[in-house]
Every structure is written in structure tokens, then in C-alpha cells.
C-alpha atoms as a PDB file:
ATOM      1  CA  UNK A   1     -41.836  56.031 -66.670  1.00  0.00           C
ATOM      2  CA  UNK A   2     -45.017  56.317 -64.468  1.00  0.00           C
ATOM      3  CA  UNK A   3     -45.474  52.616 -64.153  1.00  0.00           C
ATOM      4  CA  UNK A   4     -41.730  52.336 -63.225  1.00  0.00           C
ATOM      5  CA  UNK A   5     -42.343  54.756 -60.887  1.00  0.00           C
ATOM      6  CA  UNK A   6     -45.741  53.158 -59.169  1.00  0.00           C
ATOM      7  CA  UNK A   7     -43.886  49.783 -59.499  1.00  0.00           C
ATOM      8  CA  UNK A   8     -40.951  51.273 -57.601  1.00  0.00           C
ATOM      9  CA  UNK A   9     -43.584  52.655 -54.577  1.00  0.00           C
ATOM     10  CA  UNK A  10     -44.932  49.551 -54.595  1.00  0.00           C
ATOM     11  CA  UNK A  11     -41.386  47.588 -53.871  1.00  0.00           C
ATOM     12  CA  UNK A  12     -40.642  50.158 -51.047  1.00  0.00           C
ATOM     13  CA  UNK A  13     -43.801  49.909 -49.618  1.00  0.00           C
ATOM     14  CA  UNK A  14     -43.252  46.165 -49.177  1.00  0.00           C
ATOM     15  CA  UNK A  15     -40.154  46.081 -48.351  1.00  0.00           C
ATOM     16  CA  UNK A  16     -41.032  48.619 -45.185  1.00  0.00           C
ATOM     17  CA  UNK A  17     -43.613  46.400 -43.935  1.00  0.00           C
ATOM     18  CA  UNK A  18     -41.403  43.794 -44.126  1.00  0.00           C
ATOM     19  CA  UNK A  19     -38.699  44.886 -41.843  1.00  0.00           C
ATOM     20  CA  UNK A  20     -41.782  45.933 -39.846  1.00  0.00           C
ATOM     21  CA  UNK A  21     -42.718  42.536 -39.544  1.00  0.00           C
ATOM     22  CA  UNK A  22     -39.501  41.669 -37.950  1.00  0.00           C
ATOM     23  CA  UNK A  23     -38.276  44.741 -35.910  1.00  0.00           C
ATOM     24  CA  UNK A  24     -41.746  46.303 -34.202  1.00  0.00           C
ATOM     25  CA  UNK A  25     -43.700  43.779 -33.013  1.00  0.00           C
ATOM     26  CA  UNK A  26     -41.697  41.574 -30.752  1.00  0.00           C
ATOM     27  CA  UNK A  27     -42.384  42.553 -27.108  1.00  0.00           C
ATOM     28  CA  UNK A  28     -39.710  42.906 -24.346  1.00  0.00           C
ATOM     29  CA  UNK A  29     -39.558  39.322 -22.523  1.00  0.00           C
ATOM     30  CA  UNK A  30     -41.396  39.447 -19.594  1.00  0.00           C
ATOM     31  CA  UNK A  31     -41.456  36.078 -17.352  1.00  0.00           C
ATOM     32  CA  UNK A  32     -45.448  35.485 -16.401  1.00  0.00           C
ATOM     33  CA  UNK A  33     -46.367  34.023 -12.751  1.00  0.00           C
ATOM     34  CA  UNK A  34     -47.289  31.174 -10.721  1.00  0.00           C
ATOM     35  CA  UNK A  35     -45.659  27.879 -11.966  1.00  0.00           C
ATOM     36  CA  UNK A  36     -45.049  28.979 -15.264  1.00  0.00           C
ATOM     37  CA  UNK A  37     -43.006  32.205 -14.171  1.00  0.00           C
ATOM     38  CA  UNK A  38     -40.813  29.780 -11.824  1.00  0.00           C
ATOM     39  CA  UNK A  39     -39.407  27.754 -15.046  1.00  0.00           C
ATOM     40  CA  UNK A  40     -39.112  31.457 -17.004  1.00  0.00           C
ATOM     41  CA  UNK A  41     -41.920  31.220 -19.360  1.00  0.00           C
ATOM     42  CA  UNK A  42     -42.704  34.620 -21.383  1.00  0.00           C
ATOM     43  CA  UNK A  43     -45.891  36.017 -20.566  1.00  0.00           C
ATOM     44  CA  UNK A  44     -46.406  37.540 -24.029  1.00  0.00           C
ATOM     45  CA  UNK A  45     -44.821  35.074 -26.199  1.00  0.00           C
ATOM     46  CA  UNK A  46     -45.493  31.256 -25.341  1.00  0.00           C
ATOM     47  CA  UNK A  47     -47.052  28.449 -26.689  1.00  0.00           C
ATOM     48  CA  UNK A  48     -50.868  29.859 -27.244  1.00  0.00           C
ATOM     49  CA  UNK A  49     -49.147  32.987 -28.936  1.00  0.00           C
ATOM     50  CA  UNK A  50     -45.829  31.663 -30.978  1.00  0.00           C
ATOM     51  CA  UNK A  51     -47.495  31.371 -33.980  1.00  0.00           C
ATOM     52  CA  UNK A  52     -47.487  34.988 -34.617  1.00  0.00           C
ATOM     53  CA  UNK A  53     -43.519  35.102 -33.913  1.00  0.00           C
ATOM     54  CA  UNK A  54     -42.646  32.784 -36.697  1.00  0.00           C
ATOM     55  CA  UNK A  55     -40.647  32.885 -39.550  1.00  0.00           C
ATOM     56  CA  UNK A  56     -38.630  36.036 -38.900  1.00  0.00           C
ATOM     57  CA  UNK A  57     -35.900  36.435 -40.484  1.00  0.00           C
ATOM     58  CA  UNK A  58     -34.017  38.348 -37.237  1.00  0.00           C
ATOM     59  CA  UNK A  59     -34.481  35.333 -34.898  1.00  0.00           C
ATOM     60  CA  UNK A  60     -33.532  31.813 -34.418  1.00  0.00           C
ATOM     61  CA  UNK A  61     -35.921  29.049 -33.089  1.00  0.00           C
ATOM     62  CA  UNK A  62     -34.488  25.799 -30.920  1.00  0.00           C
ATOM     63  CA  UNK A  63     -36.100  22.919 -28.942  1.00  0.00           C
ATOM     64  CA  UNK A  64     -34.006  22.318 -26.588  1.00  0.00           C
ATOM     65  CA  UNK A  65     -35.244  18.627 -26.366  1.00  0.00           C
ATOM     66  CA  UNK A  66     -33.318  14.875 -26.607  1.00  0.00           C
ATOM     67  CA  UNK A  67     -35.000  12.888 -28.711  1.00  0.00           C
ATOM     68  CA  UNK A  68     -35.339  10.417 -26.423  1.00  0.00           C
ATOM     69  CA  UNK A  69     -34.659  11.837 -22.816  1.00  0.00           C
ATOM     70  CA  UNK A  70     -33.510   9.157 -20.527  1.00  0.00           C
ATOM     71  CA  UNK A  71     -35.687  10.982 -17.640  1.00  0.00           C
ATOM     72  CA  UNK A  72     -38.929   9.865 -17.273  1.00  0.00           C
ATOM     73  CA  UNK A  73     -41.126  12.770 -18.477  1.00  0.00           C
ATOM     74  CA  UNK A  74     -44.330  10.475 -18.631  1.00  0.00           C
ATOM     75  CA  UNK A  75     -44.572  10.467 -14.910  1.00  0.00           C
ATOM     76  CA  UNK A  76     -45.395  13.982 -14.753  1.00  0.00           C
ATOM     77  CA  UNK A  77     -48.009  13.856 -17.516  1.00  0.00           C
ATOM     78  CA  UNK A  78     -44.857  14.602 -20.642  1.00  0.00           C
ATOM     79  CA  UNK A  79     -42.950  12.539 -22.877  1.00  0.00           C
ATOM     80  CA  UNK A  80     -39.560  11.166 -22.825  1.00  0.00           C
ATOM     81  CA  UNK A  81     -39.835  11.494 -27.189  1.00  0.00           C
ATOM     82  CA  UNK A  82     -39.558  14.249 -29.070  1.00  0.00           C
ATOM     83  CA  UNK A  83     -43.271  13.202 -30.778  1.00  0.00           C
ATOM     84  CA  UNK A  84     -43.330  16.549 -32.535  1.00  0.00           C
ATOM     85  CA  UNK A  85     -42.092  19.939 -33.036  1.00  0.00           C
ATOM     86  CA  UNK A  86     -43.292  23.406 -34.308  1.00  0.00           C
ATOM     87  CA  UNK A  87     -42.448  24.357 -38.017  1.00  0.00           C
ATOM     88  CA  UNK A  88     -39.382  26.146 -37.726  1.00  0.00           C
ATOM     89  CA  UNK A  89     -37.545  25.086 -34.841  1.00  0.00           C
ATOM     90  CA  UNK A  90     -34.255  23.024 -34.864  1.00  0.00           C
ATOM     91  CA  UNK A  91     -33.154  20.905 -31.844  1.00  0.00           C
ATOM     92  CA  UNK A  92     -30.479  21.136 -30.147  1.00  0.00           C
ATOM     93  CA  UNK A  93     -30.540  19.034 -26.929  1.00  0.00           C
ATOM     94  CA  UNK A  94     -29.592  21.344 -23.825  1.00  0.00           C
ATOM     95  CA  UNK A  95     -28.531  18.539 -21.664  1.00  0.00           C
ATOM     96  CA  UNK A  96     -25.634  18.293 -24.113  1.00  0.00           C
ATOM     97  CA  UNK A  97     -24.869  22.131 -23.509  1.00  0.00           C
ATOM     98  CA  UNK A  98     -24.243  21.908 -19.474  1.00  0.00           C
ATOM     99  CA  UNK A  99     -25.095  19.099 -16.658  1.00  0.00           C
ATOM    100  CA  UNK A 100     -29.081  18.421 -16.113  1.00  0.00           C
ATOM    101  CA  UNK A 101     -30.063  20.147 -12.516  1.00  0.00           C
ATOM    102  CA  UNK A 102     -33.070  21.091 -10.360  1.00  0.00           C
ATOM    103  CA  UNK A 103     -35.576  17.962 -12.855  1.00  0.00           C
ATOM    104  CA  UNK A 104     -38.787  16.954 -10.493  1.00  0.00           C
ATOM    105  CA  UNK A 105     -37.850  14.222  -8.515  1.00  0.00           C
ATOM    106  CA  UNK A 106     -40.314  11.677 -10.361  1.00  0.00           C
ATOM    107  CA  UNK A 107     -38.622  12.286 -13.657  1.00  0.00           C
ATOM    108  CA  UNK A 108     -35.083  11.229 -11.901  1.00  0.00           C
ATOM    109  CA  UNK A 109     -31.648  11.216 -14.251  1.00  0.00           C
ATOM    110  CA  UNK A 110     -31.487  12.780 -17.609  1.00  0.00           C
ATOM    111  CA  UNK A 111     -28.111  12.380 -19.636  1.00  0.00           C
ATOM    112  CA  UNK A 112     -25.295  12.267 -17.325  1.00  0.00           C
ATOM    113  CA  UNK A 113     -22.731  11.711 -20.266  1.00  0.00           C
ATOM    114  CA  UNK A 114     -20.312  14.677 -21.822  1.00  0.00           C
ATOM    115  CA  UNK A 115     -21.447  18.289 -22.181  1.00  0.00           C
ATOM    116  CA  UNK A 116     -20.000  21.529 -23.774  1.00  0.00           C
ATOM    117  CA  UNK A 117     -20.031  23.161 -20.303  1.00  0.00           C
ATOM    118  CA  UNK A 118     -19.965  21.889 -16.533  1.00  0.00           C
ATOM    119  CA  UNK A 119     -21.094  24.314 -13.953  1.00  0.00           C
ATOM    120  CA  UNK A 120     -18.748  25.480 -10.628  1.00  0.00           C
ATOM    121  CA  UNK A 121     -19.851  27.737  -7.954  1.00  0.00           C
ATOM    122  CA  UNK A 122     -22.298  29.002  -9.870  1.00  0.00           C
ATOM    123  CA  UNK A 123     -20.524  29.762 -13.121  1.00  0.00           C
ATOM    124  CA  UNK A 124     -20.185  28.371 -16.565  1.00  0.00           C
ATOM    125  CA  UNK A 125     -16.777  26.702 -17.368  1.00  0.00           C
ATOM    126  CA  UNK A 126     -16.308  25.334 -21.208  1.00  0.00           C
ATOM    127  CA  UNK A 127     -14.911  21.723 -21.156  1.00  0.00           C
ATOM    128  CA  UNK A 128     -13.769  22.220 -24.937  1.00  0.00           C
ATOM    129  CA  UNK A 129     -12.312  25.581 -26.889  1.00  0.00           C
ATOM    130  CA  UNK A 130     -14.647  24.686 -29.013  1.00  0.00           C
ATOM    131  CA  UNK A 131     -17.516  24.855 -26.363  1.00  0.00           C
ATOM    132  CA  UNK A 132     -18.098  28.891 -26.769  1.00  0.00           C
ATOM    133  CA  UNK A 133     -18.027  28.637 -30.516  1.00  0.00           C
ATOM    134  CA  UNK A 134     -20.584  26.404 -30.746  1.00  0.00           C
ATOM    135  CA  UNK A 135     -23.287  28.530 -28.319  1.00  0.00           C
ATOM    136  CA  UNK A 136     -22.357  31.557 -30.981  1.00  0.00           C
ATOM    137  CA  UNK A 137     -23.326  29.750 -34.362  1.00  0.00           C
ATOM    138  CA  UNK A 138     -26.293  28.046 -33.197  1.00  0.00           C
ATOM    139  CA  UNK A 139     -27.398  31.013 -30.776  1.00  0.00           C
ATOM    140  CA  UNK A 140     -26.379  34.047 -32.315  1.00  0.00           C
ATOM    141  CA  UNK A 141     -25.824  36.542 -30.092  1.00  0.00           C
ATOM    142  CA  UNK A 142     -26.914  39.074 -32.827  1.00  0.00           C
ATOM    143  CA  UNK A 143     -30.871  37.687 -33.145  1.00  0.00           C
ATOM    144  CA  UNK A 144     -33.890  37.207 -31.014  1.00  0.00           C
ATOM    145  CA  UNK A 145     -33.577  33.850 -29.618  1.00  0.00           C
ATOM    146  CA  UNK A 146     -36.982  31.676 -29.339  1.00  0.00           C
ATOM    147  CA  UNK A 147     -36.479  29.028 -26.916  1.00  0.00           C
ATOM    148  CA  UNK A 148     -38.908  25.650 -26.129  1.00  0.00           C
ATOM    149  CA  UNK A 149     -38.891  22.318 -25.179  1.00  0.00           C
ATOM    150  CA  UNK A 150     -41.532  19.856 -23.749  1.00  0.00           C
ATOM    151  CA  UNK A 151     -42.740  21.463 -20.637  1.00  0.00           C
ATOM    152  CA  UNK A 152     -40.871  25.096 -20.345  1.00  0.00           C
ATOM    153  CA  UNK A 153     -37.878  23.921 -17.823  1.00  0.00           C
ATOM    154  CA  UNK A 154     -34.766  23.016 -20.480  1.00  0.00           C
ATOM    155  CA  UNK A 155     -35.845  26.296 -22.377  1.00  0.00           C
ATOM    156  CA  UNK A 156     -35.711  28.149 -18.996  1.00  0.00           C
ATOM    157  CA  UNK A 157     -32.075  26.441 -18.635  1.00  0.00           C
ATOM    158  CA  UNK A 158     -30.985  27.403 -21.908  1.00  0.00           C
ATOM    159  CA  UNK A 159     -31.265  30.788 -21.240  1.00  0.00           C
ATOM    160  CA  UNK A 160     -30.162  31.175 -18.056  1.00  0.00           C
ATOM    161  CA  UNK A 161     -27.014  29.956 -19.157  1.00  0.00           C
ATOM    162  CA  UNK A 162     -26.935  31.823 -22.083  1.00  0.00           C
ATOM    163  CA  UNK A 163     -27.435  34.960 -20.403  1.00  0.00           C
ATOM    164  CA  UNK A 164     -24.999  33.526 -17.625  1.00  0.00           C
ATOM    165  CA  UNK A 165     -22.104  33.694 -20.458  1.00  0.00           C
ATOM    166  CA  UNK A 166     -22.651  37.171 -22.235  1.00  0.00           C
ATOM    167  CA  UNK A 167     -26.168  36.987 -23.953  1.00  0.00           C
ATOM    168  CA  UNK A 168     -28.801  39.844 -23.795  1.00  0.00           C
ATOM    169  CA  UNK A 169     -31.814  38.404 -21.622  1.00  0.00           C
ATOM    170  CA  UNK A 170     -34.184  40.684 -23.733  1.00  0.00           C
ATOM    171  CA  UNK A 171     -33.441  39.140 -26.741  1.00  0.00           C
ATOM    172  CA  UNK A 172     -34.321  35.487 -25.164  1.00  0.00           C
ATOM    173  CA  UNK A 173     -38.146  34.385 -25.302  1.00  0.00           C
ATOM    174  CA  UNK A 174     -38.632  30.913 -23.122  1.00  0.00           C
ATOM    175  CA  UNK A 175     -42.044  30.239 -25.153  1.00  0.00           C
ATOM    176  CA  UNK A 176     -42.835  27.473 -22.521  1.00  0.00           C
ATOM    177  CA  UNK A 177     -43.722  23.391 -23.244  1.00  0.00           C
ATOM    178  CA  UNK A 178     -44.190  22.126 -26.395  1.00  0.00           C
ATOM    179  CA  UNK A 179     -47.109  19.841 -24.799  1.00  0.00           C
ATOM    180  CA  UNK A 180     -48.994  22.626 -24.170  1.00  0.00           C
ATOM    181  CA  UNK A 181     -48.844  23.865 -27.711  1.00  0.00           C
ATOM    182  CA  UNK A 182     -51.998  23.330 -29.928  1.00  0.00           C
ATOM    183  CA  UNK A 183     -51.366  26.177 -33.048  1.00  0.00           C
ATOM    184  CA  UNK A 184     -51.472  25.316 -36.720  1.00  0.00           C
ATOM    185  CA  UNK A 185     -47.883  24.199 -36.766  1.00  0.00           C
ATOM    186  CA  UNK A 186     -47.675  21.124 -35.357  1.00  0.00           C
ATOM    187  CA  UNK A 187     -45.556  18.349 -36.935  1.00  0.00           C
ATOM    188  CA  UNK A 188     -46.131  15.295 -36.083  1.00  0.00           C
ATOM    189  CA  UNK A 189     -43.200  12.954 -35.088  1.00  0.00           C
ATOM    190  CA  UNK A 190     -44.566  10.226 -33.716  1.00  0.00           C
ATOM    191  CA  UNK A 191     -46.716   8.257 -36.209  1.00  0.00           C
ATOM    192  CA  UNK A 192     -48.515   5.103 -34.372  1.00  0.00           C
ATOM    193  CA  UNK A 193     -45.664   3.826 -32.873  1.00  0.00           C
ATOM    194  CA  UNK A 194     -42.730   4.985 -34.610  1.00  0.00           C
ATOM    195  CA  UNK A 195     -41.264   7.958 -34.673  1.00  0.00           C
ATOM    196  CA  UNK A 196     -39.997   9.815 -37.562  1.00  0.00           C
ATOM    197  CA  UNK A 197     -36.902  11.549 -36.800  1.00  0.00           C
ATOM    198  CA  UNK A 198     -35.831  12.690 -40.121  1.00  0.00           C
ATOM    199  CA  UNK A 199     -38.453  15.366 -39.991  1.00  0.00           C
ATOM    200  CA  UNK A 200     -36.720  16.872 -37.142  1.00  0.00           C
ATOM    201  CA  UNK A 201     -33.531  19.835 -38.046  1.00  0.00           C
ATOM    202  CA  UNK A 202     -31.427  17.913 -35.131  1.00  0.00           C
ATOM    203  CA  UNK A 203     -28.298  19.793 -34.302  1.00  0.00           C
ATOM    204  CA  UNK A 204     -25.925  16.710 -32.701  1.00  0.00           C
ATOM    205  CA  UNK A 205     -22.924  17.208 -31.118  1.00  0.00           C
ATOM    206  CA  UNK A 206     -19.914  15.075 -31.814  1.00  0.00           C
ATOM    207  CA  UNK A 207     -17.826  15.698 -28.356  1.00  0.00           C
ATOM    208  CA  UNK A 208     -14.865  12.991 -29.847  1.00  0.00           C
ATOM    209  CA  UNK A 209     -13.708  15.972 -32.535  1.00  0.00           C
ATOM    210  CA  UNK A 210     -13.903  18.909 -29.729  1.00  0.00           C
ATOM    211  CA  UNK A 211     -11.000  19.639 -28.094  1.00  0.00           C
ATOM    212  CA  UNK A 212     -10.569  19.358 -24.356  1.00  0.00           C
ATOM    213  CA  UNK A 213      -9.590  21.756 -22.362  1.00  0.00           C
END
């Protein structure tokens, strides 16, 4: 009976600091300054800090990266690949969720081909019925969303447009450039030269099976 008891303690105990570990610790977003703060990158949870974020089992975690981005990204010091990732997050391209704006003019086009949404006047308008669907499953409106990509700008896109449609902008964390990130969960994509794309959770969408609207 006493060990039943002490082994029941000890279940409650850990089940309270898990929880903990997911609801207490996340700060509000808060977008830092200079550059950085211009593309919306969190002051409190970017690229040098992510690794304590991880693994929670109230948020979600996307690159918002092509794997091969037809702008070129090298010319301001990037990379047009998707050469590696951080253990956790799944890709989901954002230049396939809305039209590419505002990109540096060295880096010129990204994809120009069909997207979920086209913007108007400064508003969101879905080009399939399934278009809305799609931004609920893979960004659940419900979770803390962890955004990144190479260099903090499609992450920054993501959620303005997110927010832009009916998401809660303090449950969005831009966590910057991918680039910049040098934690102890690196993967490695790009091995000599190949890359190894089946490592990468890539989230594809097939527009020919959406409907138009």
C-alpha cells in the first residue's frame, strides 16, 4: 500500500513537471531590433536559443524553405538548398502558401508557379477551398507555432499571413535563419555534393487535386 502510494506521488510529480515543461516557459513573442526585428525575428526565441523550445508536445515546428529555391540565396552569403534542418522541424515551402514579395534585389525571382493564396489590396484571398484547410492541419491554430527558414524573411512571411487570416500573433515565434543556427541539432542534408532529401519531413503540395475557386 505505501509503495503504491510513493509510486503514485512519484507519477504525479512527473507528470506536473511535464506539462510545466510545455505551458510555463515559453515567453510572449517579442520581435528584437535592427535588421533582425525588420524580417520579425523573436528576440527571446531564435536560432542561438531554440534548442531549449524543442520537442513540446503543445507546438508545431516548420521550415518554411524550398528545397531548392530558384532565387539566388548565395549572393547574399545563403543557400538556394535546403543543406540541413533542425531535429524536429518539417518543411513546408511558404512560397507555395502565397506569391514571393519584398526578396533583396540580388536574390531576384523565387517560384512564380501556383500557390494556396494570392494577395489583393493587402488581403489574403484562397485560390482553392481547400487552401484554408490546409493552413489549419499543418498550422494549428490551437499550438505554439515555431517558424524558420534560411535567413529569417519566409518565416517572417509565414506569419504575417497567418496572423493576416485569423491566427494569434502570440502564439507565432519567427526563430530567425537557419544559417545562423549552430545548436546540437543540426542535420546535415547536404553530404559532399549531394543532398539527402529523404531526411527531410517535406510537406508537398499537390495543387492538380485542390479545387479552384
Amino acid at each position: 500500500m505505501k509503495k503504491n502510494i510513493i509510486l503514485g506521488i512519484i507519477i504525479f510529480i512527473g507528470i506536473i513537471f511535464l506539462v510545466g515543461c510545455d505551458t510555463n516557459k515559453l515567453p510572449k513573442p517579442e520581435v528584437t531590433g535592427g535588421e533582425r526585428g525588420q524580417l520579425g525575428i523573436d528576440k527571446n526565441i531564435n536560432e542561438e536559443t531554440i534548442d531549449k523550445y524543442l520537442g513540446r508536445s503543445d507546438s508545431v515546428y516548420r521550415d518554411m524553405r524550398m528545397l531548392k529555391d530558384p532565387g539566388n540565396y548565395e549572393a547574399i552569403g545563403g543557400d538556394s538548398y535546403l543543406s540541413g534542418f533542425i531535429k524536429g522541424f518539417e518543411v513546408i515551402p511558404y512560397p507555395y502558401l502565397t506569391e514571393v514579395k519584398g526578396l533583396p534585389e540580388a536574390v531576384g525571382d523565387s517560384y512564380i508557379g501556383k500557390t494556396l493564396f494570392r494577395e489583393e489590396e493587402g488581403k489574403y484571398i484562397a485560390n482553392y477551398k481547400e487552401s484554408m484547410e490546409f493552413l489549419e492541419y499543418y498550422f494549428p491554430k490551437d499550438k505554439n507555432i515555431f517558424l524558420i527558414c534560411g535567413g529569417g524573411g519566409y518565416a517572417g512571411m509565414t506569419k504575417n499571413l497567418l496572423v493576416s487570416l485569423g491566427w494569434d500573433k502570440d502564439k507565432i515565434y519567427n526563430v530567425g535563419g537557419y544559417w545562423f543556427y549552430n545548436g546540437k541539432n543540426k542535420i546535415e542534408v547536404k553530404d559532399g555534393d549531394k543532398y539527402k532529401f529523404f531526411k527531410v519531413t517535406y510537406h508537398n503540395i499537390d495543387f492538380d487535386s485542390l479545387t479552384e475557386v
